[in-house]
PDB file of N, CA and C in Angstrom:
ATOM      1  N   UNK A   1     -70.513 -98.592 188.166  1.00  0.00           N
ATOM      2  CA  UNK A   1     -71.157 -99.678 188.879  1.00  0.00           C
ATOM      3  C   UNK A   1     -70.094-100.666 189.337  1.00  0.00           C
ATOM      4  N   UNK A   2     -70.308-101.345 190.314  1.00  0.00           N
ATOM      5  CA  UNK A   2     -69.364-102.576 190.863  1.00  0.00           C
ATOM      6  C   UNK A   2     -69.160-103.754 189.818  1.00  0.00           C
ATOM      7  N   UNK A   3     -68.357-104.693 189.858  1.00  0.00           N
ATOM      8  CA  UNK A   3     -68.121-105.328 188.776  1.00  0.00           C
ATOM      9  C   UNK A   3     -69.205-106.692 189.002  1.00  0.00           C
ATOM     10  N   UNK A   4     -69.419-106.835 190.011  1.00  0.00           N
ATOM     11  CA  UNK A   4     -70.129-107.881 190.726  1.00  0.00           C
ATOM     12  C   UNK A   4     -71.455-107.787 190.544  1.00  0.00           C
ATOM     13  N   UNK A   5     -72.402-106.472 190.407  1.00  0.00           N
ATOM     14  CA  UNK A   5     -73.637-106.128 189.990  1.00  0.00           C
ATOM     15  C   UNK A   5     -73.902-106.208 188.244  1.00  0.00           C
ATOM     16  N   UNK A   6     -74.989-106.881 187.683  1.00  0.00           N
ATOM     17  CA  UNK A   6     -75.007-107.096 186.423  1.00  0.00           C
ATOM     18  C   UNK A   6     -76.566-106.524 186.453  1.00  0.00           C
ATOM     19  N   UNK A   7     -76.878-105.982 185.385  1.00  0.00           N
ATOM     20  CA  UNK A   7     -77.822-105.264 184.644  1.00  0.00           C
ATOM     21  C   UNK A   7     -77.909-105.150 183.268  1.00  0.00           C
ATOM     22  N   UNK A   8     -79.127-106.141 183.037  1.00  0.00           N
ATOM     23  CA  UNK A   8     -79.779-105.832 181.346  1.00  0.00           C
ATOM     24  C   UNK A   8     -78.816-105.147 180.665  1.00  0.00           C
ATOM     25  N   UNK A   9     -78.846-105.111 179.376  1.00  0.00           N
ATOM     26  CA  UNK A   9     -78.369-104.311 178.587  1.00  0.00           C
ATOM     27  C   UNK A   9     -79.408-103.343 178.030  1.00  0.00           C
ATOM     28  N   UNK A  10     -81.023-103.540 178.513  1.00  0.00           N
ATOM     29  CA  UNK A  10     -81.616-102.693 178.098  1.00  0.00           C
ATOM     30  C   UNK A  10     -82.462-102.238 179.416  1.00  0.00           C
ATOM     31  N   UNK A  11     -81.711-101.834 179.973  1.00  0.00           N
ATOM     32  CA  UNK A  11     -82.135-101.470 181.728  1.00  0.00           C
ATOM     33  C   UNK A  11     -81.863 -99.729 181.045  1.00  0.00           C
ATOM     34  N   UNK A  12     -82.786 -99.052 182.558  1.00  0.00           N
ATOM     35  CA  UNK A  12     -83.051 -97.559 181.573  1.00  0.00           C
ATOM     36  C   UNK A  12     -82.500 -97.033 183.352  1.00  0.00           C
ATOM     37  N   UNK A  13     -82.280 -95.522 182.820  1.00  0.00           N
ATOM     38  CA  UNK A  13     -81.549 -94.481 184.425  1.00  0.00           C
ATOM     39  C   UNK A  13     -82.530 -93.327 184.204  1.00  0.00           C
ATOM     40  N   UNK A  14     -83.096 -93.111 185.594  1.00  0.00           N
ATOM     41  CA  UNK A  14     -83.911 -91.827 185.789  1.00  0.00           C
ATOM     42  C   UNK A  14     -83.245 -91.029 187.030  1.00  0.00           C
ATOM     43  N   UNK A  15     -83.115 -89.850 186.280  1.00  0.00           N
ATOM     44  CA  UNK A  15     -82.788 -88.801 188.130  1.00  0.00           C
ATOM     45  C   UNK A  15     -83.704 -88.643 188.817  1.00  0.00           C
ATOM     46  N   UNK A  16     -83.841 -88.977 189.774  1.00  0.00           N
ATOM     47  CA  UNK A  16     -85.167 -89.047 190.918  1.00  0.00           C
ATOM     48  C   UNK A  16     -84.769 -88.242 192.181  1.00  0.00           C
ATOM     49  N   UNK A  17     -85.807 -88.045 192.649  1.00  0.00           N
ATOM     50  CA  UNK A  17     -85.659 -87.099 193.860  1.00  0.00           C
ATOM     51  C   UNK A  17     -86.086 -87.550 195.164  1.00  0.00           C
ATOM     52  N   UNK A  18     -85.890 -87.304 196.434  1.00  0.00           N
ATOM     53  CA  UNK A  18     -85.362 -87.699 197.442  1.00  0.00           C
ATOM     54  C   UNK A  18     -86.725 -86.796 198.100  1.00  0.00           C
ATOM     55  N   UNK A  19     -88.000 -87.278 198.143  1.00  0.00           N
ATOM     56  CA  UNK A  19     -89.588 -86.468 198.667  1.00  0.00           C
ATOM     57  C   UNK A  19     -89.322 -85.490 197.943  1.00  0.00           C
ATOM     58  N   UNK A  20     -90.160 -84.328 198.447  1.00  0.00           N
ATOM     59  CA  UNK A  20     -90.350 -83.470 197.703  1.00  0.00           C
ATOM     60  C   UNK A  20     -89.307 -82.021 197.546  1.00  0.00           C
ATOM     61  N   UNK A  21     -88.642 -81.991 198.132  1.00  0.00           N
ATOM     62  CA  UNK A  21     -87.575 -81.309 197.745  1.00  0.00           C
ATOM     63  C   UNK A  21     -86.298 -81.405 198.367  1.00  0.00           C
ATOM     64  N   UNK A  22     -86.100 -83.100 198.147  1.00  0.00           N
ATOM     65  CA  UNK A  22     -84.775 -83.767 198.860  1.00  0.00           C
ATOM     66  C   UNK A  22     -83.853 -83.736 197.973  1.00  0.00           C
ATOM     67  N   UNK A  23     -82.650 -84.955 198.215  1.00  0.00           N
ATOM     68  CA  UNK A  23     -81.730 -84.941 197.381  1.00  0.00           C
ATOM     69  C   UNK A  23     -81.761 -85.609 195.674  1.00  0.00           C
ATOM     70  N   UNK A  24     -80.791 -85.419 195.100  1.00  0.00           N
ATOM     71  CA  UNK A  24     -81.636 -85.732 193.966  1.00  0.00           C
ATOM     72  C   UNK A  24     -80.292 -87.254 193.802  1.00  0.00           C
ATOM     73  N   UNK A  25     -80.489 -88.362 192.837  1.00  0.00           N
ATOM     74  CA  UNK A  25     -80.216 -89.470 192.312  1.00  0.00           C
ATOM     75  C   UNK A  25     -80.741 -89.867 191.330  1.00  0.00           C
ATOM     76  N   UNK A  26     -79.673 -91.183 190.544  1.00  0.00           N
ATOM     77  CA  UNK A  26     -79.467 -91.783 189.852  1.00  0.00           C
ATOM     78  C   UNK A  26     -80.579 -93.048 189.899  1.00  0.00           C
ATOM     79  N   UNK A  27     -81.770 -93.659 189.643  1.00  0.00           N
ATOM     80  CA  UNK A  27     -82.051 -94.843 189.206  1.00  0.00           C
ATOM     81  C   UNK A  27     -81.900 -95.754 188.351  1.00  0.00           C
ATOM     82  N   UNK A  28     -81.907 -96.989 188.631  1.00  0.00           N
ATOM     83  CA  UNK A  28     -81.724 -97.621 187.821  1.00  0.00           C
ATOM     84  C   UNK A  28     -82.948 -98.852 187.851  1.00  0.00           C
ATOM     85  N   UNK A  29     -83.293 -99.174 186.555  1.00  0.00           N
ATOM     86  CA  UNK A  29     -84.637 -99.945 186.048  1.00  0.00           C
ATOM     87  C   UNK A  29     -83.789-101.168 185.283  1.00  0.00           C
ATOM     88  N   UNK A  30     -83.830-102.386 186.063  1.00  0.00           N
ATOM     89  CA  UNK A  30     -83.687-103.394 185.028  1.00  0.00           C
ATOM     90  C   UNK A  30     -84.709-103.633 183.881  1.00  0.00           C
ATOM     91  N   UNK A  31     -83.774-104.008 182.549  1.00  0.00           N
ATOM     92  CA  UNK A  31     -84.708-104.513 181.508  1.00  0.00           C
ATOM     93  C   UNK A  31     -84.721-106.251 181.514  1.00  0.00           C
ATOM     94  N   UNK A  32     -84.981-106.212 180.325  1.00  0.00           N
ATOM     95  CA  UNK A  32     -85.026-107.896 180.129  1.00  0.00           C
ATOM     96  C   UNK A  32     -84.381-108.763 179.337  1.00  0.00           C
ATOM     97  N   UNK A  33     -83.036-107.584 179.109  1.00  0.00           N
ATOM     98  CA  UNK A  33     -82.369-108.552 177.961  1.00  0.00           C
ATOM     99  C   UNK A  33     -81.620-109.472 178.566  1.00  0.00           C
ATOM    100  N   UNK A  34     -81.511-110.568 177.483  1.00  0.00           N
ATOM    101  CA  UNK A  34     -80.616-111.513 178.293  1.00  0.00           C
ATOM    102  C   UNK A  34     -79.071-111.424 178.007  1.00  0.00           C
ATOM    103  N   UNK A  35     -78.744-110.562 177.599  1.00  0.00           N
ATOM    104  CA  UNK A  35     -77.369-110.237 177.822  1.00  0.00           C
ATOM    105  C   UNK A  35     -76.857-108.360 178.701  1.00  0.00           C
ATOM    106  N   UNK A  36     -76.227-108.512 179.269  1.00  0.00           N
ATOM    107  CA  UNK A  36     -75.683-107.527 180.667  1.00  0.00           C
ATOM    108  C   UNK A  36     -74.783-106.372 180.206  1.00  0.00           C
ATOM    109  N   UNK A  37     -75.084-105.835 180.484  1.00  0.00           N
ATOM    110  CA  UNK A  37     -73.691-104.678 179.916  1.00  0.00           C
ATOM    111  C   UNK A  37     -72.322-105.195 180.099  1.00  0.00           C
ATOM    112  N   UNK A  38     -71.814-104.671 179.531  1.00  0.00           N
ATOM    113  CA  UNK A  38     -69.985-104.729 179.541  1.00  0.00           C
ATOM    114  C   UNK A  38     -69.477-103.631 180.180  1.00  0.00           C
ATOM    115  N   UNK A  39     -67.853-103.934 180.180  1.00  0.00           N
ATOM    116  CA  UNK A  39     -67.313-102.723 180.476  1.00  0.00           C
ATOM    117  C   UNK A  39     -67.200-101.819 179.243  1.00  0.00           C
ATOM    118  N   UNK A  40     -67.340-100.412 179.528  1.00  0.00           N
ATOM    119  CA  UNK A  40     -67.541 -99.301 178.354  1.00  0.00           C
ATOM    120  C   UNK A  40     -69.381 -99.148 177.691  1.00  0.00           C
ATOM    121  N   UNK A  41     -69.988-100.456 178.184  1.00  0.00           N
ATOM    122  CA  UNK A  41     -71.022 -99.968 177.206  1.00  0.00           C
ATOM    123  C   UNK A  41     -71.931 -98.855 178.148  1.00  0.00           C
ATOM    124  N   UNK A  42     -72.567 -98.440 177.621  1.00  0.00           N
ATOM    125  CA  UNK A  42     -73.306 -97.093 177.490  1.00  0.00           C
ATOM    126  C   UNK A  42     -74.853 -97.026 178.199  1.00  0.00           C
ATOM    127  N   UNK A  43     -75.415 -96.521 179.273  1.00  0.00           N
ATOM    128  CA  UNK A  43     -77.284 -96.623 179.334  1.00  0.00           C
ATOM    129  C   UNK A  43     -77.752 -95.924 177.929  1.00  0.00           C
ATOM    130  N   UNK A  44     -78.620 -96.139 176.940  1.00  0.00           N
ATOM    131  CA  UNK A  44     -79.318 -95.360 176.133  1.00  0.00           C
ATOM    132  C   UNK A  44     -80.567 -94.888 176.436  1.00  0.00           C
ATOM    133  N   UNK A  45     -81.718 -95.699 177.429  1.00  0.00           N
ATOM    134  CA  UNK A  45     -82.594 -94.908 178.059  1.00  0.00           C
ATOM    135  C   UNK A  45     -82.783 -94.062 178.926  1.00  0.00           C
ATOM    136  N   UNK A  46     -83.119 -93.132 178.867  1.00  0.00           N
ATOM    137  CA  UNK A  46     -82.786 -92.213 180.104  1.00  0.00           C
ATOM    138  C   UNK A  46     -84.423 -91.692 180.002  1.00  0.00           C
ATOM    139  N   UNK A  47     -84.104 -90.839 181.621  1.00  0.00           N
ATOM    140  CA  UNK A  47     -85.447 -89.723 181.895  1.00  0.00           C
ATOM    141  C   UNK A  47     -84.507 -88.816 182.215  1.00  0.00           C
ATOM    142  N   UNK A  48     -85.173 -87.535 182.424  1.00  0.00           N
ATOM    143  CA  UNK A  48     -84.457 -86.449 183.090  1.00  0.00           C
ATOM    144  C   UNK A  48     -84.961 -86.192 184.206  1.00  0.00           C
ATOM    145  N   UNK A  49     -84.796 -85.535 184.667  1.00  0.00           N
ATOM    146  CA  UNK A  49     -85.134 -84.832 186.481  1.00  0.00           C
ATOM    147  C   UNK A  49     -86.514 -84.252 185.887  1.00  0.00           C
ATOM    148  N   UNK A  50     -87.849 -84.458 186.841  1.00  0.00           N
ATOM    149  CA  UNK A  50     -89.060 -83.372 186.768  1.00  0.00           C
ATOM    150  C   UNK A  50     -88.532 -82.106 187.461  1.00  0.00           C
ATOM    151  N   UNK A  51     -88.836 -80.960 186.746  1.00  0.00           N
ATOM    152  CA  UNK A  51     -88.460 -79.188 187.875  1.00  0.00           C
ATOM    153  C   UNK A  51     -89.708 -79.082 188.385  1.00  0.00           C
ATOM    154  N   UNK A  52     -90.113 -79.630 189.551  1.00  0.00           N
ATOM    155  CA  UNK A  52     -91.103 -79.858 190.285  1.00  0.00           C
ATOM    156  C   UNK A  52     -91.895 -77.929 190.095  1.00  0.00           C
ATOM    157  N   UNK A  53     -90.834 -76.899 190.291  1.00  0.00           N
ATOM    158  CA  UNK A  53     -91.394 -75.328 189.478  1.00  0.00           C
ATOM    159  C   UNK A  53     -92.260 -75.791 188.133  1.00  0.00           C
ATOM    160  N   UNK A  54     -91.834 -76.270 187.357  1.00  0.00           N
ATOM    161  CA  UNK A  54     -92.209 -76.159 185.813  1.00  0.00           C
ATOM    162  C   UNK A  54     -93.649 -77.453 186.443  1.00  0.00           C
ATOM    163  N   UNK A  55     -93.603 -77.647 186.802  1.00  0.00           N
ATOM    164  CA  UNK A  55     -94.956 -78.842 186.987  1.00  0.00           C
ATOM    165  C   UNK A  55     -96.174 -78.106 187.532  1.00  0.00           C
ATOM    166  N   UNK A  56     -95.627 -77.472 188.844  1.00  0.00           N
ATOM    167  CA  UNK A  56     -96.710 -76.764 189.571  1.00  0.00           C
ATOM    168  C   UNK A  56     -97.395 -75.071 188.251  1.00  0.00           C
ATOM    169  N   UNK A  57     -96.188 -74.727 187.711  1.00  0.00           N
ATOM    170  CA  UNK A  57     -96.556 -73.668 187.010  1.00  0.00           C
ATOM    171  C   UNK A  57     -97.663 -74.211 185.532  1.00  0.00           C
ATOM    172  N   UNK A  58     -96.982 -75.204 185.379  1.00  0.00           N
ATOM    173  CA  UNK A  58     -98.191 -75.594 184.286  1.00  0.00           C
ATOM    174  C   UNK A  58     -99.667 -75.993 185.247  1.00  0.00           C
ATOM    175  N   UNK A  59     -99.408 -76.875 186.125  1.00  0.00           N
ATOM    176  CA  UNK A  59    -100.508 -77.082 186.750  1.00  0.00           C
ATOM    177  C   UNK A  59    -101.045 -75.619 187.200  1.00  0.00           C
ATOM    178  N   UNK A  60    -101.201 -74.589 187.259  1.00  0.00           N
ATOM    179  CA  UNK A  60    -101.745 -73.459 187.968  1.00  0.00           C
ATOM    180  C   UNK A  60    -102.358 -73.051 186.668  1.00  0.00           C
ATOM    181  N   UNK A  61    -101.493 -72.799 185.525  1.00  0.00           N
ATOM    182  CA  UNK A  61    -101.430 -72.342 184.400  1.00  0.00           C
ATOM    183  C   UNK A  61    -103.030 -72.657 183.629  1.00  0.00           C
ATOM    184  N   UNK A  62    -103.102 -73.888 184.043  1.00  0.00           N
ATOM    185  CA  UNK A  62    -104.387 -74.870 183.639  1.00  0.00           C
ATOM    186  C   UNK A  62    -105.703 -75.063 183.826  1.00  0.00           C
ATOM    187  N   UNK A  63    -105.428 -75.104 185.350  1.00  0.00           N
ATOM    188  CA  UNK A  63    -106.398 -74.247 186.555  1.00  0.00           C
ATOM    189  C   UNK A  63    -106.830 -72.774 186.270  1.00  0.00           C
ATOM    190  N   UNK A  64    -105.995 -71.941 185.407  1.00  0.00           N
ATOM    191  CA  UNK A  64    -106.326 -71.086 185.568  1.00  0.00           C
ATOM    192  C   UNK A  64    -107.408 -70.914 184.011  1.00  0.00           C
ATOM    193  N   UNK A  65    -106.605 -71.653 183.040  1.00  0.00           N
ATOM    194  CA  UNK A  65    -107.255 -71.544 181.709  1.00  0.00           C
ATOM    195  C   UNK A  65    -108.760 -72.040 181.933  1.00  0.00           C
ATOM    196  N   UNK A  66    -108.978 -73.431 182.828  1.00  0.00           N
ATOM    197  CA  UNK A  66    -110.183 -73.811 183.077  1.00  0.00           C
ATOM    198  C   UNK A  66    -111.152 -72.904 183.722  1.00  0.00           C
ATOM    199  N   UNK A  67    -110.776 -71.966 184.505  1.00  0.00           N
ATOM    200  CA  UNK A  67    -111.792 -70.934 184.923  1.00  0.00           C
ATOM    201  C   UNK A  67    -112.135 -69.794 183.860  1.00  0.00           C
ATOM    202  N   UNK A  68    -110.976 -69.631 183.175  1.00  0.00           N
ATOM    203  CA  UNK A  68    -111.490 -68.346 182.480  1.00  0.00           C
ATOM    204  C   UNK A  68    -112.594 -69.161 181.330  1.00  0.00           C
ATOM    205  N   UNK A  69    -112.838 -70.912 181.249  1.00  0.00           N
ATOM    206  CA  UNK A  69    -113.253 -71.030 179.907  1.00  0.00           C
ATOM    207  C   UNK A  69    -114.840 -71.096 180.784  1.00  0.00           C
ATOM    208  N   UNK A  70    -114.910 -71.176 182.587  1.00  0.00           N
ATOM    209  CA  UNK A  70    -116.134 -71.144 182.673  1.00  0.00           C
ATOM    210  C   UNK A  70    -116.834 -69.710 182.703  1.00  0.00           C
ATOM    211  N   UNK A  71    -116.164 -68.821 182.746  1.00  0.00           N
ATOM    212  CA  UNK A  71    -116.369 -67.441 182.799  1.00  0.00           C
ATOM    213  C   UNK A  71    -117.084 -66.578 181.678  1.00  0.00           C
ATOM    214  N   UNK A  72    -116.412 -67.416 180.796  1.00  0.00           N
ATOM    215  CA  UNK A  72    -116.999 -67.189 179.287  1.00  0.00           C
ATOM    216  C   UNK A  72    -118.419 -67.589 178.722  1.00  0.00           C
ATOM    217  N   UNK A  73    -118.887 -68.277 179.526  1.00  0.00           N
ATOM    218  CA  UNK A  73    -120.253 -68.914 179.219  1.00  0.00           C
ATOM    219  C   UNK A  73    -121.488 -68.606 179.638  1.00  0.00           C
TER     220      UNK A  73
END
């Protein structure tokens, strides 16, 4: 980060994506502490990237369990 930009010390980073199958990045979420990071200190909150695959496959996956449970009846 620039030396000039200050951010929480309990500000959190998510990899986010750029629509739906754009580029991918770094966010950043201010928190509310009242003291700022330093040089060397560390983000400890994080998210990871959604695999937009693994989302749609559970979502189908689900869809699909819900039909077989009306099938059964």
């Amino acid at each position: 980060m620039q030396a000039d930009v200050k951010f929480p010390r309990d500000s959190s980073a998510k990899i986010l994506t750029s629509g739906l199958l754009g580029e991918q990045y770094i966010g950043l979420e201010p928190g509310a502490d009242e003291k700022n990071f330093g040089e060397g200190d560390r983000i400890k909150i994080t998210q990871s990237a959604i695999v937009l695959e693994n989302l749609i496959s559970q979502f189908l996956f689900n869809k699909a369990a819900e039909g077989s449970k009306g099938e059964e009846k």
